[in-house]
Protein backbone atom coordinates (compact mmCIF):
# COMPACT_ATOMS: atom_id res chain seq x y z
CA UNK A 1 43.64 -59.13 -34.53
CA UNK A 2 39.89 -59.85 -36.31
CA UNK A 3 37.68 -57.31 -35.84
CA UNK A 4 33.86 -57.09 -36.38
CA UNK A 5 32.21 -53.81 -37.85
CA UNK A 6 28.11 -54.03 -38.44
CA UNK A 7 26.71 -51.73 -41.03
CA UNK A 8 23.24 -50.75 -42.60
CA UNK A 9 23.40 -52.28 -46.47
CA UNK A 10 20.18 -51.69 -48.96
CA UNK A 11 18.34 -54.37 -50.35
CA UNK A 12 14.94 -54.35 -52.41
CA UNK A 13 13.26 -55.64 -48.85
CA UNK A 14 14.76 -52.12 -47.29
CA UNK A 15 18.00 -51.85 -44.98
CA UNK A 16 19.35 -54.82 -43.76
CA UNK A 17 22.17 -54.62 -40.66
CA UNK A 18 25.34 -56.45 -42.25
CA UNK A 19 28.02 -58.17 -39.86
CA UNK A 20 32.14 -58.51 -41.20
CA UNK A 21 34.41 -59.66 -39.35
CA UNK A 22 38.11 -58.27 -40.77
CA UNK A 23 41.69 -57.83 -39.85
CA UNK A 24 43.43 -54.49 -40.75
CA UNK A 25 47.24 -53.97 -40.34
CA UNK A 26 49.97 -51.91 -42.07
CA UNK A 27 49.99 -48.20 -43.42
CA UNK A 28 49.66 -46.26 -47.05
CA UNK A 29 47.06 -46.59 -49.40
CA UNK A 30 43.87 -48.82 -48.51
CA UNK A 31 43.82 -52.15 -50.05
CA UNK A 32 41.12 -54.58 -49.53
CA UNK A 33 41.81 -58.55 -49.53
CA UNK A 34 38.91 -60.94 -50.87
CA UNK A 35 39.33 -64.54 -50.86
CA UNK A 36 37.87 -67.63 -52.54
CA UNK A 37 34.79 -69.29 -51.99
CA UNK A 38 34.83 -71.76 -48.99
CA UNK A 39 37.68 -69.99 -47.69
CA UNK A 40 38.52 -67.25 -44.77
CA UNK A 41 40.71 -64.25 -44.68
CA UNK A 42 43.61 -65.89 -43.53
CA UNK A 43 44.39 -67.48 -46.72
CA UNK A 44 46.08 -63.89 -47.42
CA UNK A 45 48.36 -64.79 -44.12
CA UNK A 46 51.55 -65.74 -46.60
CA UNK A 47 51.33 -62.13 -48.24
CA UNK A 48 49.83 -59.92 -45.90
CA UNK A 49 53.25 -58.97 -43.76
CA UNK A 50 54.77 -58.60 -46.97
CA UNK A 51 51.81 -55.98 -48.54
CA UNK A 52 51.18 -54.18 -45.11
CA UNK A 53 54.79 -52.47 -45.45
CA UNK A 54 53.50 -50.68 -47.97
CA UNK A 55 49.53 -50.39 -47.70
CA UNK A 56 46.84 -50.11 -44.89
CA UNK A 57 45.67 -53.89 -45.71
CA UNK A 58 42.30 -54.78 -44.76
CA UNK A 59 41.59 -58.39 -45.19
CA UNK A 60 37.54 -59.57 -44.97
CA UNK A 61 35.81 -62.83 -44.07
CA UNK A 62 33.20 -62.32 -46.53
CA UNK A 63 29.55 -62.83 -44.96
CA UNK A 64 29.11 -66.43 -44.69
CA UNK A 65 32.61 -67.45 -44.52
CA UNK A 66 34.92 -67.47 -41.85
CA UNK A 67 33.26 -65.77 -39.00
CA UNK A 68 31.26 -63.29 -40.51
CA UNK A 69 27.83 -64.42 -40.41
CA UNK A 70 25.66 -64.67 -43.18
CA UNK A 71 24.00 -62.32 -45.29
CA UNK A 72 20.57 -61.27 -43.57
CA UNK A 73 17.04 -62.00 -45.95
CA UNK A 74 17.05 -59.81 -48.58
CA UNK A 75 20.58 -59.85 -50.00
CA UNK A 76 21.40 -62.75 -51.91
CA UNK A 77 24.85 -64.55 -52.68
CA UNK A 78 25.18 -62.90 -56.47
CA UNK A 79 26.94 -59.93 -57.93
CA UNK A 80 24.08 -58.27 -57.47
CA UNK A 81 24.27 -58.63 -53.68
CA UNK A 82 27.31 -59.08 -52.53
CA UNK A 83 29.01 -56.06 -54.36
CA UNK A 84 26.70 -53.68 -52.46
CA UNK A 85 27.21 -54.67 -49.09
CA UNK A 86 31.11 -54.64 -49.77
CA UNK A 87 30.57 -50.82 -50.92
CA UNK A 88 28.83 -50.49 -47.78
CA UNK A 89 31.68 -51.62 -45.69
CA UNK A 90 33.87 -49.50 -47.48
CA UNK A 91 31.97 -46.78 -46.65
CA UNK A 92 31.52 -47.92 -42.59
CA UNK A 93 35.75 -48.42 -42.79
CA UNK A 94 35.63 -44.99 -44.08
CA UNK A 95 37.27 -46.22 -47.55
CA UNK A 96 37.45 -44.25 -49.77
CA UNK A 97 38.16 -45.95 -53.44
CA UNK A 98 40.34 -48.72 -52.19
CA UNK A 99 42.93 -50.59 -54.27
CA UNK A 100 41.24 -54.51 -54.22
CA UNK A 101 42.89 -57.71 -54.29
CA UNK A 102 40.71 -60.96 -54.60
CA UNK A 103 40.73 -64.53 -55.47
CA UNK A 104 38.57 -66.91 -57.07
CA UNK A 105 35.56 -66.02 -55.74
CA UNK A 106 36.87 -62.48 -54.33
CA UNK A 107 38.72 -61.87 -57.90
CA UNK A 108 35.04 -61.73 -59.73
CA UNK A 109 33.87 -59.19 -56.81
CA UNK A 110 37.19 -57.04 -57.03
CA UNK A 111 36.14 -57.37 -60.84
CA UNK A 112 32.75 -56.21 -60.51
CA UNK A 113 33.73 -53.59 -58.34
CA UNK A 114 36.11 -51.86 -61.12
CA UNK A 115 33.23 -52.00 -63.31
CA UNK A 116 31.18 -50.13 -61.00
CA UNK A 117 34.14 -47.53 -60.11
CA UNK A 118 34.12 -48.40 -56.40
CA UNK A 119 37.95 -48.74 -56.13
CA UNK A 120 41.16 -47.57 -57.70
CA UNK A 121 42.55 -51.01 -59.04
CA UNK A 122 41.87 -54.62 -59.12
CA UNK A 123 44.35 -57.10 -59.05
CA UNK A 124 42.22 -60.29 -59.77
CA UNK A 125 44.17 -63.94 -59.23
CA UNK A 126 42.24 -66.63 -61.31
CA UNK A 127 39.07 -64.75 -61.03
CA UNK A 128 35.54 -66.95 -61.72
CA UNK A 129 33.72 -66.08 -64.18
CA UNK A 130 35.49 -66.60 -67.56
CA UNK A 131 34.76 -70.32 -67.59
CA UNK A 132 33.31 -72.31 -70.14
CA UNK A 133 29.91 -74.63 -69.27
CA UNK A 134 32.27 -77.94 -69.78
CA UNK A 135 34.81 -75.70 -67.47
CA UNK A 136 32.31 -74.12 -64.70
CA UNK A 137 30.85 -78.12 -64.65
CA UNK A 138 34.51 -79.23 -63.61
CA UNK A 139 35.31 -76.30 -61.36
CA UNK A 140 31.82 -76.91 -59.20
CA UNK A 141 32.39 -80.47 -59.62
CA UNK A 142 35.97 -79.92 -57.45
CA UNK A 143 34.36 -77.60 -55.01
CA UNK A 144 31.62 -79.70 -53.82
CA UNK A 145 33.77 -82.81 -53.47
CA UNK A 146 36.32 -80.73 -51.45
CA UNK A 147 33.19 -79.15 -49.55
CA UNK A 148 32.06 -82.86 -48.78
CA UNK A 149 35.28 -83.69 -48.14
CA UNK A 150 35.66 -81.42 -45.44
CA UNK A 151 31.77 -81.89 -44.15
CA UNK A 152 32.52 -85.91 -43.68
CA UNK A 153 36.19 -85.96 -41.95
CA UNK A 154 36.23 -86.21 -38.28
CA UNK A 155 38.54 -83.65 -36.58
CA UNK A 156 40.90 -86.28 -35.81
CA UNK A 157 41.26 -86.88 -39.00
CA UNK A 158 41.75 -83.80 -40.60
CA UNK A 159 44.59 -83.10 -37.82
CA UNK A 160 46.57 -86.32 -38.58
CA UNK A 161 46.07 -85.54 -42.28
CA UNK A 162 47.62 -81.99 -42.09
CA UNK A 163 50.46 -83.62 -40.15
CA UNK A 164 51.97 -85.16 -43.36
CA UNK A 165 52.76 -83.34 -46.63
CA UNK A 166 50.78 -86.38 -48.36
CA UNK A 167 47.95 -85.23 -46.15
CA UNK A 168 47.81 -81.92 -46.50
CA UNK A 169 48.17 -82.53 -50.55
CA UNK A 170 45.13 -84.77 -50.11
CA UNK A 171 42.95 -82.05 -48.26
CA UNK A 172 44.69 -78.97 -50.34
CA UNK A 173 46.13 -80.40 -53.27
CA UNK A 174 43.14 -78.99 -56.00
CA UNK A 175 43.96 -75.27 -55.16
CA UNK A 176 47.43 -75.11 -54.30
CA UNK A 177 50.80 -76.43 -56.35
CA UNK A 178 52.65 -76.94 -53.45
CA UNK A 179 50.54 -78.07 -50.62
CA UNK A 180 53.48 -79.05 -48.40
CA UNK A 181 54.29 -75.55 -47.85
CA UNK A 182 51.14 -74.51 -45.68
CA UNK A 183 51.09 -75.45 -42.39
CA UNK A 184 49.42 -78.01 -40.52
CA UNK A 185 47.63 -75.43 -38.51
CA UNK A 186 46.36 -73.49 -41.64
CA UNK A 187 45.23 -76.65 -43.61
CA UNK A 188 42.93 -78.03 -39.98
CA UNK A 189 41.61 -74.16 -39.78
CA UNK A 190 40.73 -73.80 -43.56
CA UNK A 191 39.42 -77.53 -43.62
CA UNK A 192 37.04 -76.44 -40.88
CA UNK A 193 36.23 -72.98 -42.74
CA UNK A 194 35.09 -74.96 -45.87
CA UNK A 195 33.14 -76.91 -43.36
CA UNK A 196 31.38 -74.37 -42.03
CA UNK A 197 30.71 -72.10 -44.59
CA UNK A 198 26.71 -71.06 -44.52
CA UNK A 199 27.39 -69.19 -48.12
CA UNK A 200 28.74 -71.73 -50.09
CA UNK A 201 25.56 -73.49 -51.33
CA UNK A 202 24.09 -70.50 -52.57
CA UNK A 203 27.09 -68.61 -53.54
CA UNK A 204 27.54 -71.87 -55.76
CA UNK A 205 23.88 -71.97 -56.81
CA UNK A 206 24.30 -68.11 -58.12
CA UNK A 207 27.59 -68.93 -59.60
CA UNK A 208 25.83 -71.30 -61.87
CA UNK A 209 24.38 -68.76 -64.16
CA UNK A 210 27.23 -66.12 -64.32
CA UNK A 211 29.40 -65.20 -66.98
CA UNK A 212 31.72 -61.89 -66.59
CA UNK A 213 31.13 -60.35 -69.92
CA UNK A 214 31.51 -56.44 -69.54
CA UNK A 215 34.77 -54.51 -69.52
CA UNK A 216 36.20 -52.27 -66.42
CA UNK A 217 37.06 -49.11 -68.13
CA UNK A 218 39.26 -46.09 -66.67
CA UNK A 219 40.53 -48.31 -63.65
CA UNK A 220 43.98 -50.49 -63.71
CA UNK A 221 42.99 -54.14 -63.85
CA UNK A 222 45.66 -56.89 -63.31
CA UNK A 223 44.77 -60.37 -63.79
CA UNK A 224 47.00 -62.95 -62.19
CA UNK A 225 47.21 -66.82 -63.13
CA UNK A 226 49.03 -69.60 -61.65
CA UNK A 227 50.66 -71.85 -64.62
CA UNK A 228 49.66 -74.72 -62.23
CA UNK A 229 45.95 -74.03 -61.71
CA UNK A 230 43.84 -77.18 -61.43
CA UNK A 231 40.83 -75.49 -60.92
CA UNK A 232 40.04 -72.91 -63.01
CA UNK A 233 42.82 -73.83 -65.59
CA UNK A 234 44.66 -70.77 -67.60
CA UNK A 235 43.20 -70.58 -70.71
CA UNK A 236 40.81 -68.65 -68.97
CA UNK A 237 42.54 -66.04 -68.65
CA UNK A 238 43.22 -65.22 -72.14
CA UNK A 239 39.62 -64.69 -72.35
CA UNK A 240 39.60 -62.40 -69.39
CA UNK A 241 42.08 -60.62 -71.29
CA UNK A 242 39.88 -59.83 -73.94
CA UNK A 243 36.72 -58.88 -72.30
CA UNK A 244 39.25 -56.88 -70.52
CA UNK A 245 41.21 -55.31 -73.19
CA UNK A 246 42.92 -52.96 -70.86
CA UNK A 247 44.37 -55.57 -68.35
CA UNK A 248 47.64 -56.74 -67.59
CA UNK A 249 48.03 -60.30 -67.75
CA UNK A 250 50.23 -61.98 -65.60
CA UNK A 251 51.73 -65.62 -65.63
CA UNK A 252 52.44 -66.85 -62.45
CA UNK A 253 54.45 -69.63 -63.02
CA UNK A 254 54.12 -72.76 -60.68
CA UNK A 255 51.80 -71.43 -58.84
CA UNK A 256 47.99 -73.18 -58.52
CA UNK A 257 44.47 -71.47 -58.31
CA UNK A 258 45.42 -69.82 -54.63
CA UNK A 259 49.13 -68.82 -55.27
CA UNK A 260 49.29 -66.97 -52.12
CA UNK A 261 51.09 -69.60 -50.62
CA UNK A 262 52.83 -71.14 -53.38
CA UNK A 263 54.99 -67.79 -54.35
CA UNK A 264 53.98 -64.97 -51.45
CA UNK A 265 56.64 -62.56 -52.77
CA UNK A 266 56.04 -63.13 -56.38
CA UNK A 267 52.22 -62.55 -55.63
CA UNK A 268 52.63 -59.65 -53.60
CA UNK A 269 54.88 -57.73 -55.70
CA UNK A 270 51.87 -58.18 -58.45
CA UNK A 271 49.36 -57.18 -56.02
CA UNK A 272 51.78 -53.97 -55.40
CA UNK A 273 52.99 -53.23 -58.77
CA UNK A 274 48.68 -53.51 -59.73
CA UNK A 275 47.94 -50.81 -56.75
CA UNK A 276 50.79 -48.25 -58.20
C-alpha cells in the first residue's frame, strides 16, 4: 500500500518540505527502487514480489511523477537536486546506505548516488547519461512524442488501446520488447502517469546538458542492458563500462529499455546478485 512521508531537504534558497509518496514491502537488507522518467513506481510491480523475499524493498514515485508532488522552488530537476532530496528520504526512512536499483532516469540517480557513497550498490538498467548528442537527440526525440502521445489520447482511447496487444505495442512498444505481456490495466495507469507528470519538462530540459563522466569507486556497480533497447540502444553501455571500470556489465538479452517486464526473474536475480 503507497505511503506518503514529508521531509525537510536543503536547497541554496534554505529548507524546503519535500513530499514522496512510496510503497515498502518485504524484509532483509534495504533496497531502494527508482524508475524512469515519465514513469511511476509501479513499473517495478513485475519484480518487486520476487526481490521483497529477500530485501526490505522500498519503491519511490519520484517528486513529480506518480503521486508525489513536485519538487518545491528551490530544488531543481538535475543531479544536483534531485540526489539530495533522495539522501534526505533515506535519512526520514531511517536508511541507512541502501542497496539502489534504478532505471533510465532512476539508473543515472542510483549512479550518482554511488559516486557520492550514499548507498551500498547500484544496480543501474540502461542508465541515461552515456549517450552521444546524435543519441540523447533520438532518445528525447522518443520521449516527447510518447509524452504527447499520452497528453492528446482521450481516456477512451487509451483503454481500448491497452485492450489489444497491437495497442498496447502502440502506446508501450519504444520501452518494452514485449509489450503484450503488461497488462491492460498497467499500460491505461502508466499512459496516464506520463500524462501527468509535472517533472518531465524540466527533468528533460536538465537532461539536455548532462553527461555521466566520473567513476563510482569502492561501491559494487552493476549495469544492466536489454539486447532489445530502442531507446537508449546498447552500445552505450560499453561506454558506461569504461567510465566505470569497476562495473559488471550485464546483457540482458531480449529485453528493451524497461526489462522489468520483459524478463522479471532474469532482472531480479541481477538486481539480487548486484546487492550481495
Amino acid at each position: 500500500m503507497a505511503e506518503t512521508i514529508s521531509f525537510s531537504a536543503d536547497t541554496p534558497s534554505g529548507p524546503r518540505t519535500v513530499e514522496v509518496v512510496y510503497e515498502r514491502i518485504g524484509g532483509g537488507e534495504p533496497l531502494v527502487l527508482l524508475h524512469g522518467i515519465g514513469h511511476h513506481l509501479q513499473v517495478w510491480d513485475p519484480v518487486v514480489g520476487i526481490l521483497a523475499a529477500e530485501r526490505d524493498v522500498i519503491a519511490v514515485d519520484l517528486p513529480g511523477y506518480g503521486l508525489s508532488p513536485g519538487l518545491p522552488d528551490g530544488i531543481s530537476y538535475d543531479l544536483r537536486g534531485v540526489v539530495p532530496v533522495l539522501g534526505a528520504l533515506f535519512d526520514a526512512l531511517g536508511l541507512d546506505r541502501p542497496h539502489v536499483a534504478g532505471n533510465s532516469l532512476g539508473g543515472l540517480l542510483a549512479l550518482q548516488l554511488g559516486h557520492e557513497k550514499r548507498v551500498r550498490s547500484v544496480t543501474a538498467l540502461s542508465p541515461g547519461g552515456f549517450w552521444s548528442e546524435a543519441e540523447r537527440r533520438y532518445a528525447f526525440g522518443m520521449l516527447l512524442a510518447m509524452r504527447h502521445g499520452a497528453l492528446r489520447l482521450p481516456d477512451h482511447t487509451v483503454t481500448r488501446l491497452a485492450r489489444t496487444s497491437v495497442g498496447r505495442a502502440a502506446l508501450t512498444g519504444t520501452i518494452y520488447a514485449r509489450p503484450g505481456r503488461r497488462s491492460p490495466d498497467a499500460v491505461v495507469a502508466e499512459t496516464r502517469a506520463l500524462r501527468e507528470a509535472t517533472g518531465f519538462e524540466a527533468t528533460l530540459a536538465a537532461g539536455r546538458r548532462l553527461r555521466f563522466t566520473h567513476d563510482v569507486p569502492d561501491v559494487p556497480v552493476t549495469i544492466g542492458w536489454g539486447t532489445s533497447d530502442r531507446l537508449l540502444v546498447r552500445g552505450q553501455g560499453v561506454r558506461a563500462k569504461k567510465v566505470i571500470p569497476s562495473a559488471r556489465l550485464v546483457r540482458l538479452p531480449g529485453c528493451g529499455h524497461v526489462p522489468m517486464n520483459d524478463d522479471p526473474a532474469l532482472v531480479a536475480r541481477v538486481i539480487l546478485d548486484g546487492s550481495r
